[in-house]
C-alpha atoms as a PDB file:
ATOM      1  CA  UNK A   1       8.312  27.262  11.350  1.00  0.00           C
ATOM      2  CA  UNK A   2      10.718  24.998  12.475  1.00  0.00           C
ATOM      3  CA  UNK A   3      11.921  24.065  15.995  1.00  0.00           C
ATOM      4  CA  UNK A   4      15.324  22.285  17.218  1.00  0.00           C
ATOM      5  CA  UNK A   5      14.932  19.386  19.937  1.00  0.00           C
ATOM      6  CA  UNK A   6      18.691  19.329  20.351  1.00  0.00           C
ATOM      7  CA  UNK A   7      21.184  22.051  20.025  1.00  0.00           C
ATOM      8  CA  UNK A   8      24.396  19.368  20.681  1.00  0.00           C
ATOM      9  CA  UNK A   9      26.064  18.461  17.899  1.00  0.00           C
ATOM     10  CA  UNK A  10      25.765  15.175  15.865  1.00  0.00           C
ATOM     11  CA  UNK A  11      21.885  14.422  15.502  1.00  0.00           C
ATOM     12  CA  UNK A  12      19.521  16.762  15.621  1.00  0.00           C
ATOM     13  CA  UNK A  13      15.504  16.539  16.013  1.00  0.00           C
ATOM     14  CA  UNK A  14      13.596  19.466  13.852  1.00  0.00           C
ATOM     15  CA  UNK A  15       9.910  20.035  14.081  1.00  0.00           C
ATOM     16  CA  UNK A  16       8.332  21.927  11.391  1.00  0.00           C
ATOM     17  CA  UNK A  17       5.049  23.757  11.367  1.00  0.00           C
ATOM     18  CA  UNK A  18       3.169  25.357   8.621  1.00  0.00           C
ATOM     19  CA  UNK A  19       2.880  29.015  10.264  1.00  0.00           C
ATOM     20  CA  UNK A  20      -0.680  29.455   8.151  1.00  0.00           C
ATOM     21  CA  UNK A  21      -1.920  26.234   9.686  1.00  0.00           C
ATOM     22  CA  UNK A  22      -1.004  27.033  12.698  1.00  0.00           C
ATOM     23  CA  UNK A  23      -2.228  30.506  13.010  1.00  0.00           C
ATOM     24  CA  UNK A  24      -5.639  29.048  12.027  1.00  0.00           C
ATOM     25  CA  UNK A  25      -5.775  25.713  14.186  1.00  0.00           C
ATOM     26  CA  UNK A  26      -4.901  28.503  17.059  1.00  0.00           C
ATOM     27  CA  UNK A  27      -7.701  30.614  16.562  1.00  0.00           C
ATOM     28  CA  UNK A  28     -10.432  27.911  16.480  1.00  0.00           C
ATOM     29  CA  UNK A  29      -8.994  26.534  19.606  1.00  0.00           C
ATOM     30  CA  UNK A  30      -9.117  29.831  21.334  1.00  0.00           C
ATOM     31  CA  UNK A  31     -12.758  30.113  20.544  1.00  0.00           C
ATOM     32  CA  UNK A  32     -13.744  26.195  21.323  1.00  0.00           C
ATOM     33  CA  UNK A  33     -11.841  27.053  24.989  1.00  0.00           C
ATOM     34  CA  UNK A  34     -14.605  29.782  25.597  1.00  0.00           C
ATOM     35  CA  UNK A  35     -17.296  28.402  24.119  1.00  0.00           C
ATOM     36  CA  UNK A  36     -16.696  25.385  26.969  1.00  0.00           C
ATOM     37  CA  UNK A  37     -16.892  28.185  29.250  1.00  0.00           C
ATOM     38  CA  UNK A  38     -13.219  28.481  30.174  1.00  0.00           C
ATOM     39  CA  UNK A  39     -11.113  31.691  30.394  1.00  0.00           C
ATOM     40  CA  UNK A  40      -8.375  31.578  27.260  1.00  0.00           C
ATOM     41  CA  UNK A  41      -6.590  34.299  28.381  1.00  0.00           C
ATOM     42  CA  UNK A  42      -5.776  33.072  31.931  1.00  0.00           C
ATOM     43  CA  UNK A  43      -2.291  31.925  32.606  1.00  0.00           C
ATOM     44  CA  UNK A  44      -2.710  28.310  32.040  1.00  0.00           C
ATOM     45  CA  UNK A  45      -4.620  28.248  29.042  1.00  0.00           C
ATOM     46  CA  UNK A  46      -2.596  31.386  27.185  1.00  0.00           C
ATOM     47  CA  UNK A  47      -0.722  29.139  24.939  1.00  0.00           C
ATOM     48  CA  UNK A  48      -2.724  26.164  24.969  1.00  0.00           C
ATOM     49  CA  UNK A  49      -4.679  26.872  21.628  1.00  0.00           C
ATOM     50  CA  UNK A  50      -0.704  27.018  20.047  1.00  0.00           C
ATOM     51  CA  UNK A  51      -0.183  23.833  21.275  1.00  0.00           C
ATOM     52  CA  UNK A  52      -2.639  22.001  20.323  1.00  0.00           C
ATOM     53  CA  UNK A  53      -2.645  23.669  16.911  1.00  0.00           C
ATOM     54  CA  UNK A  54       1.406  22.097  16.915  1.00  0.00           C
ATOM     55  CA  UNK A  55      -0.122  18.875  18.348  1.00  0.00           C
ATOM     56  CA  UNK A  56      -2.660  18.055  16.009  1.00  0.00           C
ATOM     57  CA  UNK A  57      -0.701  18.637  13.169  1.00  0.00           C
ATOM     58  CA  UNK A  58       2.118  16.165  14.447  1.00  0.00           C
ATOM     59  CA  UNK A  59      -1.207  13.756  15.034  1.00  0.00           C
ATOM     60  CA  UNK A  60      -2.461  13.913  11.530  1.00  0.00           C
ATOM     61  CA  UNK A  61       1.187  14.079   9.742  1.00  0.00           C
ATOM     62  CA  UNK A  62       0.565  11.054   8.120  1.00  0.00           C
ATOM     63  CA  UNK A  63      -1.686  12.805   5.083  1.00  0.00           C
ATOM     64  CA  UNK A  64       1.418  14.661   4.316  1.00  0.00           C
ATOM     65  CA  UNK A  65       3.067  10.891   3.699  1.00  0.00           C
ATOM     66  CA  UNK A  66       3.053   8.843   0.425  1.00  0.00           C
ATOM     67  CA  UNK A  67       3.160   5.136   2.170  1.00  0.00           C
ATOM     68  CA  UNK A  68       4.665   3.130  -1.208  1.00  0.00           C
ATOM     69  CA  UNK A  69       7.220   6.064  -1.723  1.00  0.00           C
ATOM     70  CA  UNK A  70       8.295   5.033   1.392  1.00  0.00           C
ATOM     71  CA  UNK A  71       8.499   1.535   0.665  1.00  0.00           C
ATOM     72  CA  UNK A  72      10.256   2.349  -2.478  1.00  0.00           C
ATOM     73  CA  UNK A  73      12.893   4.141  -1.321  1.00  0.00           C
ATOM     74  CA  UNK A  74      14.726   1.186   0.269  1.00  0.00           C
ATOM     75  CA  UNK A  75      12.914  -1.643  -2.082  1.00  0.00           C
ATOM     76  CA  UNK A  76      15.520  -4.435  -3.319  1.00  0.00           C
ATOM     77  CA  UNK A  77      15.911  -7.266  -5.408  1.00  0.00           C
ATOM     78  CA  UNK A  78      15.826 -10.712  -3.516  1.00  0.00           C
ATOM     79  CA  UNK A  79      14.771 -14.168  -4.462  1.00  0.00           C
ATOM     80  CA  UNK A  80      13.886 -14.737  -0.438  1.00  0.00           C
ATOM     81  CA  UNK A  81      10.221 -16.277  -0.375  1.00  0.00           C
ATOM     82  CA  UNK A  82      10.243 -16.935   3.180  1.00  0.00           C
ATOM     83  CA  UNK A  83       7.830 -14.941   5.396  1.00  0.00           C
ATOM     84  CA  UNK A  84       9.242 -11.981   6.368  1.00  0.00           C
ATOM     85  CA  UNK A  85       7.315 -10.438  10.105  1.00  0.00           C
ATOM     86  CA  UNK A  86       7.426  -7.026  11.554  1.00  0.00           C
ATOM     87  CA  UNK A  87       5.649  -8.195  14.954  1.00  0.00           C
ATOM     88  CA  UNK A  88       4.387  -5.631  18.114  1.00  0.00           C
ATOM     89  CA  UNK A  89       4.554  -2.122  15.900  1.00  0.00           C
ATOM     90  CA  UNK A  90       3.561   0.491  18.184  1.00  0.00           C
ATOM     91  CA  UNK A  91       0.499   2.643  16.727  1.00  0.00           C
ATOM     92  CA  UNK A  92      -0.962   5.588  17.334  1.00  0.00           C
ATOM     93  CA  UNK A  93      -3.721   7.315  16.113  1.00  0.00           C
ATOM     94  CA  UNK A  94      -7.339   9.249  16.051  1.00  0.00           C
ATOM     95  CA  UNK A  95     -10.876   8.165  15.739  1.00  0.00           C
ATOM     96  CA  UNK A  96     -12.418   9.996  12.926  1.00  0.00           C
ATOM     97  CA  UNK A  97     -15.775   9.709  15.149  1.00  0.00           C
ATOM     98  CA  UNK A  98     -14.893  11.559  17.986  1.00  0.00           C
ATOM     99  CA  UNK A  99     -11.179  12.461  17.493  1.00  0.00           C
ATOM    100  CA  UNK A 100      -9.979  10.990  20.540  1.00  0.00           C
ATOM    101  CA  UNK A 101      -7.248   8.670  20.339  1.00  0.00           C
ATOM    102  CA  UNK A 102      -6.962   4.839  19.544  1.00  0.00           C
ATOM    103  CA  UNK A 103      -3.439   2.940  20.113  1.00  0.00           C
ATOM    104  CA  UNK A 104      -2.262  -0.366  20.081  1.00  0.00           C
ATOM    105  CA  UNK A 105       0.247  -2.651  17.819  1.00  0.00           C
ATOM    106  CA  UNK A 106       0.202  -3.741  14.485  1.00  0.00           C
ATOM    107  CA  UNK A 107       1.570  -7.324  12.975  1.00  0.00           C
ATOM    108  CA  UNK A 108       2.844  -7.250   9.544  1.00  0.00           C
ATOM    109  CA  UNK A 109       3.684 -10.204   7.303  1.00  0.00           C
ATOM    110  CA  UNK A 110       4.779 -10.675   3.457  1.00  0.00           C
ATOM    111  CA  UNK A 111       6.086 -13.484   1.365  1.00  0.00           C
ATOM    112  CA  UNK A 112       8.465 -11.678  -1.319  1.00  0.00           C
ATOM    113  CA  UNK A 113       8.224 -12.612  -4.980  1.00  0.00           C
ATOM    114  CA  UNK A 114      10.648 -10.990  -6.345  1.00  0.00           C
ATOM    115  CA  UNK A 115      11.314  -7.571  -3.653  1.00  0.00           C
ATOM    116  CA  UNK A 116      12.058  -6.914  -0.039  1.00  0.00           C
ATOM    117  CA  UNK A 117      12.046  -3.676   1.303  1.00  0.00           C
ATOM    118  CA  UNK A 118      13.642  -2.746   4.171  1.00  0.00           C
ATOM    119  CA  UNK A 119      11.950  -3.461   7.893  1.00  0.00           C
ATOM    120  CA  UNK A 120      11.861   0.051   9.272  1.00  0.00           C
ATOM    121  CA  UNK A 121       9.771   0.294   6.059  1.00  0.00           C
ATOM    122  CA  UNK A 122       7.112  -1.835   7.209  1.00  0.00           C
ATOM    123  CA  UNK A 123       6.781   0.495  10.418  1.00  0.00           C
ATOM    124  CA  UNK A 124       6.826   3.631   8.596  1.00  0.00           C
ATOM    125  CA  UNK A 125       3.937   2.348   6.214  1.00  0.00           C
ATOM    126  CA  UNK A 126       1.818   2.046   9.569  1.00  0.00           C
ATOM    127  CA  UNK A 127       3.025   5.169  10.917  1.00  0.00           C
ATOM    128  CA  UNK A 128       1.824   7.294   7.414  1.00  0.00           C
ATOM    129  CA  UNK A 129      -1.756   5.595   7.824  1.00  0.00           C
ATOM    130  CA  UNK A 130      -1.729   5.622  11.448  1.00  0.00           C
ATOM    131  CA  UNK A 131      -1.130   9.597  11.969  1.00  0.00           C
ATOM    132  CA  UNK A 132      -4.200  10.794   9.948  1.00  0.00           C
ATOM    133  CA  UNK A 133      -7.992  10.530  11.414  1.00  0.00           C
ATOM    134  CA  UNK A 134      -9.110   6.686  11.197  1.00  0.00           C
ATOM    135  CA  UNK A 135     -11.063   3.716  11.791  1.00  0.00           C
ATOM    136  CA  UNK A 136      -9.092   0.442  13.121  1.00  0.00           C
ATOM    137  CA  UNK A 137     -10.658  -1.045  10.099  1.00  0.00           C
ATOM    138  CA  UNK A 138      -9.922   1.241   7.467  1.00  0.00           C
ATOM    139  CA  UNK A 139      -6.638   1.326   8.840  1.00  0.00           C
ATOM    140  CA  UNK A 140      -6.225  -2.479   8.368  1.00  0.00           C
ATOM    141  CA  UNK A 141      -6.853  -2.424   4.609  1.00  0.00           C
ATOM    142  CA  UNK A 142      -4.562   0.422   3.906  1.00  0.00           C
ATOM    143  CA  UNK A 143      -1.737  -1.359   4.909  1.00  0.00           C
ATOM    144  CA  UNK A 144      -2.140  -4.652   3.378  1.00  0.00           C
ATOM    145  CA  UNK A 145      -2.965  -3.014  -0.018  1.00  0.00           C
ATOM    146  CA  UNK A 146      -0.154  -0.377   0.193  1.00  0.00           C
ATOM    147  CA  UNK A 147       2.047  -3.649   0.648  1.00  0.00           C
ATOM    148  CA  UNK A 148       0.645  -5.489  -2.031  1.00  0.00           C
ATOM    149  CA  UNK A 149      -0.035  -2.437  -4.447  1.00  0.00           C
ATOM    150  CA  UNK A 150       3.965  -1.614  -4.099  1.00  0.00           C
ATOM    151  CA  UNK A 151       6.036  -4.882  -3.679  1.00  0.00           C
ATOM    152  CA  UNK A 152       3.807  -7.290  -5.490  1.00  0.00           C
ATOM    153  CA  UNK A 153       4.422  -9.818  -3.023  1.00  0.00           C
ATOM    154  CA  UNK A 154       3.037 -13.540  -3.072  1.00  0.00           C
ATOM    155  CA  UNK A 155       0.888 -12.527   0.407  1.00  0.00           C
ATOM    156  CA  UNK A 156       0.300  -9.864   3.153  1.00  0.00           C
ATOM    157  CA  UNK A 157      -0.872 -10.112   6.166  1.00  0.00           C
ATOM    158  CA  UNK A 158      -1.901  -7.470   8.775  1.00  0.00           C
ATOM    159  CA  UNK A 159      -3.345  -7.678  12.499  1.00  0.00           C
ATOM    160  CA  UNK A 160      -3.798  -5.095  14.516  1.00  0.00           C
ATOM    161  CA  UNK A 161      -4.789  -4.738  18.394  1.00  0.00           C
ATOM    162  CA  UNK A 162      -5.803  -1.658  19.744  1.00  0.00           C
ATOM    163  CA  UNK A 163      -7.604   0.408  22.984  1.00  0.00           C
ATOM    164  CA  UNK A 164     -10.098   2.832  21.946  1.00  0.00           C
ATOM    165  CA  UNK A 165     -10.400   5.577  24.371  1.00  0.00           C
ATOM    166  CA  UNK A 166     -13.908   6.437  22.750  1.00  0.00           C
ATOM    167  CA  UNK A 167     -14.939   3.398  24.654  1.00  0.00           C
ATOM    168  CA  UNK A 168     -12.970   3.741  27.610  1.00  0.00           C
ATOM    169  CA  UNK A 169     -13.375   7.380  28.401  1.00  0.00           C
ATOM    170  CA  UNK A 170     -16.650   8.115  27.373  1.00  0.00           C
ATOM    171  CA  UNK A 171     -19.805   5.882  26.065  1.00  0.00           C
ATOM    172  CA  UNK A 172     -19.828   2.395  27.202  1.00  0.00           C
ATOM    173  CA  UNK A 173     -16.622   3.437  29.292  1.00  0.00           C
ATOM    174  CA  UNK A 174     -15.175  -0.139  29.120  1.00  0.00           C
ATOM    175  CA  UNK A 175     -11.498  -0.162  29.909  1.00  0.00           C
ATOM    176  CA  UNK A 176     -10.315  -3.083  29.089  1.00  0.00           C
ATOM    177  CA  UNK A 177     -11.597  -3.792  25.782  1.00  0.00           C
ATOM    178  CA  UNK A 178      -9.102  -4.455  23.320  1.00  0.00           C
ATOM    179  CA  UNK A 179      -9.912  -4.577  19.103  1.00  0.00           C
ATOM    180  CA  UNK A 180      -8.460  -6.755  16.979  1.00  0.00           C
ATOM    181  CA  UNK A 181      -8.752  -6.433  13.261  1.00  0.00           C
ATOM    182  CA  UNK A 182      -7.073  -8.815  10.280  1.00  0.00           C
ATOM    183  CA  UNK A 183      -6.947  -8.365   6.997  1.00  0.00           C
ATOM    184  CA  UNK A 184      -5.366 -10.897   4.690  1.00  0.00           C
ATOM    185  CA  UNK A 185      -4.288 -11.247   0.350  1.00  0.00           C
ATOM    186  CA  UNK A 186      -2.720 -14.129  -1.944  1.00  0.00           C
ATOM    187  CA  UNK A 187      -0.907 -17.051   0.743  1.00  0.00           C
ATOM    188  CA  UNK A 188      -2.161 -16.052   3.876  1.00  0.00           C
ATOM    189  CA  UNK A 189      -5.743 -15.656   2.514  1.00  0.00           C
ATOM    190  CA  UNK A 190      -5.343 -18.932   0.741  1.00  0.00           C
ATOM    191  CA  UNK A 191      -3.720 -21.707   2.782  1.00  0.00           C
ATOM    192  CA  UNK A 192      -4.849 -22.117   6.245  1.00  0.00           C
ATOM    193  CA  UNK A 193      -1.227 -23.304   7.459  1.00  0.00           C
ATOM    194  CA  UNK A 194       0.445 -20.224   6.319  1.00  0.00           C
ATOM    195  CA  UNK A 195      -1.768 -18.314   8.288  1.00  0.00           C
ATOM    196  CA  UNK A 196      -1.694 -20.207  11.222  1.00  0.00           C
ATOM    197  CA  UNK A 197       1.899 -20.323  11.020  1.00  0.00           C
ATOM    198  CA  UNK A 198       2.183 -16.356  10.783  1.00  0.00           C
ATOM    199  CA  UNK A 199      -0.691 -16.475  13.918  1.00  0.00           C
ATOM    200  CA  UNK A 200       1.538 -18.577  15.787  1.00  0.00           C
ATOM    201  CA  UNK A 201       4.669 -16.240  15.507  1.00  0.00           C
ATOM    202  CA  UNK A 202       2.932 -12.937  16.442  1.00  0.00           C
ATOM    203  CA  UNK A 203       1.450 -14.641  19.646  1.00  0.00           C
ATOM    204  CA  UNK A 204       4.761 -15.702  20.523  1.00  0.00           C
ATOM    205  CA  UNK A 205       6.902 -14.289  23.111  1.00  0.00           C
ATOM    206  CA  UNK A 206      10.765 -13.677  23.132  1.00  0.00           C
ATOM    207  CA  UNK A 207      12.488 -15.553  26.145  1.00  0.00           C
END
């Protein structure tokens, strides 16, 4: 099923929904909702099992992405072999453990050897792994190696910083606690002062 965000002309924002997936996600949250001891059919809760049905499929659309399709549909022949940083990429996405979000920003890096691809790439390669159930970790690797794997590049480099609300709402209930998790192939795992220099330009800020 499909839903329009904006009926004005020019641009316009469709959500789609498999109606099957849907109609099934509903149903177990309509049972979960009284099994906590609520009341699904009372006025607040009536359509809440169809929304989060919609939500969690939005959550987890990244397993319906192929990450180096995405890269190689806007992958192009350069000779640049200059780093190349997509710094303070906004992530969201879902502890496999509890399924309660994580969220943070990830810090991407390549040296081209013979490809570029473009930068809203880069993003979209952390969106498809970010939008599916996940471990920061995990998460890490994925995108380095779907880098490497696709543009063959003389190094990646990937940080990412993240809150966990299974810590913060629940458990040790720390609030503050931020992740941080690296993950690092061919120049940046190699020579220190190519790291250092990529370490230095994600800790910078913009004046």
């Amino acid at each position: 099923m499909e839903f329009t965000l904006n009926g004005n002309k020019g641009y316009t924002k469709v959500e789609s929904f498999d109606d099957e997936t849907t109609e099934q996600l509903s149903g177990h949250y309509h049972k979960i909702l009284g099994v906590l001891g609520e009341d699904p059919s009372r006025e607040g809760l009536e359509k809440t099992p169809l929304r989060v049905a919609k939500a969690m499929q939005f959550l987890t659309q990244g397993y319906h992405m192929d990450p180096e399709e995405i890269i190689k549909s806007a992958m192009f022949r350069e000779d640049y072999q200059q780093m190349v940083v997509v710094k303070d990429i906004e992530l969201y996405s879902m502890c496999e453990h509890h399924m309660l979000p994580f969220f943070g920003k990830a810090h991407v890096a390549y040296i081209p050897r013979h490809h570029i691809t473009g930068l809203s790439k880069l993003a979209r390669v952390v969106e498809a792994f970010a939008r599916r159930l996940q471990v920061q970790e995990r998460l890490t690797t994925q995108i380095k190696d779907c880098i490497q794997n696709t543009l063959n590049p003389l190094g990646v480099a990937v940080v990412i910083e993240a809150q966990h609300m299974c810590m913060q709402m629940r458990g040790v209930q720390k609030q503050h606690s931020v992740t941080t998790t690296s993950d690092f192939t061919g120049a940046f795992q190699k020579n220190l002062a190519t790291r250092e220099e990529f370490m230095k330009i994600i800790s910078s800020k913009l004046h």
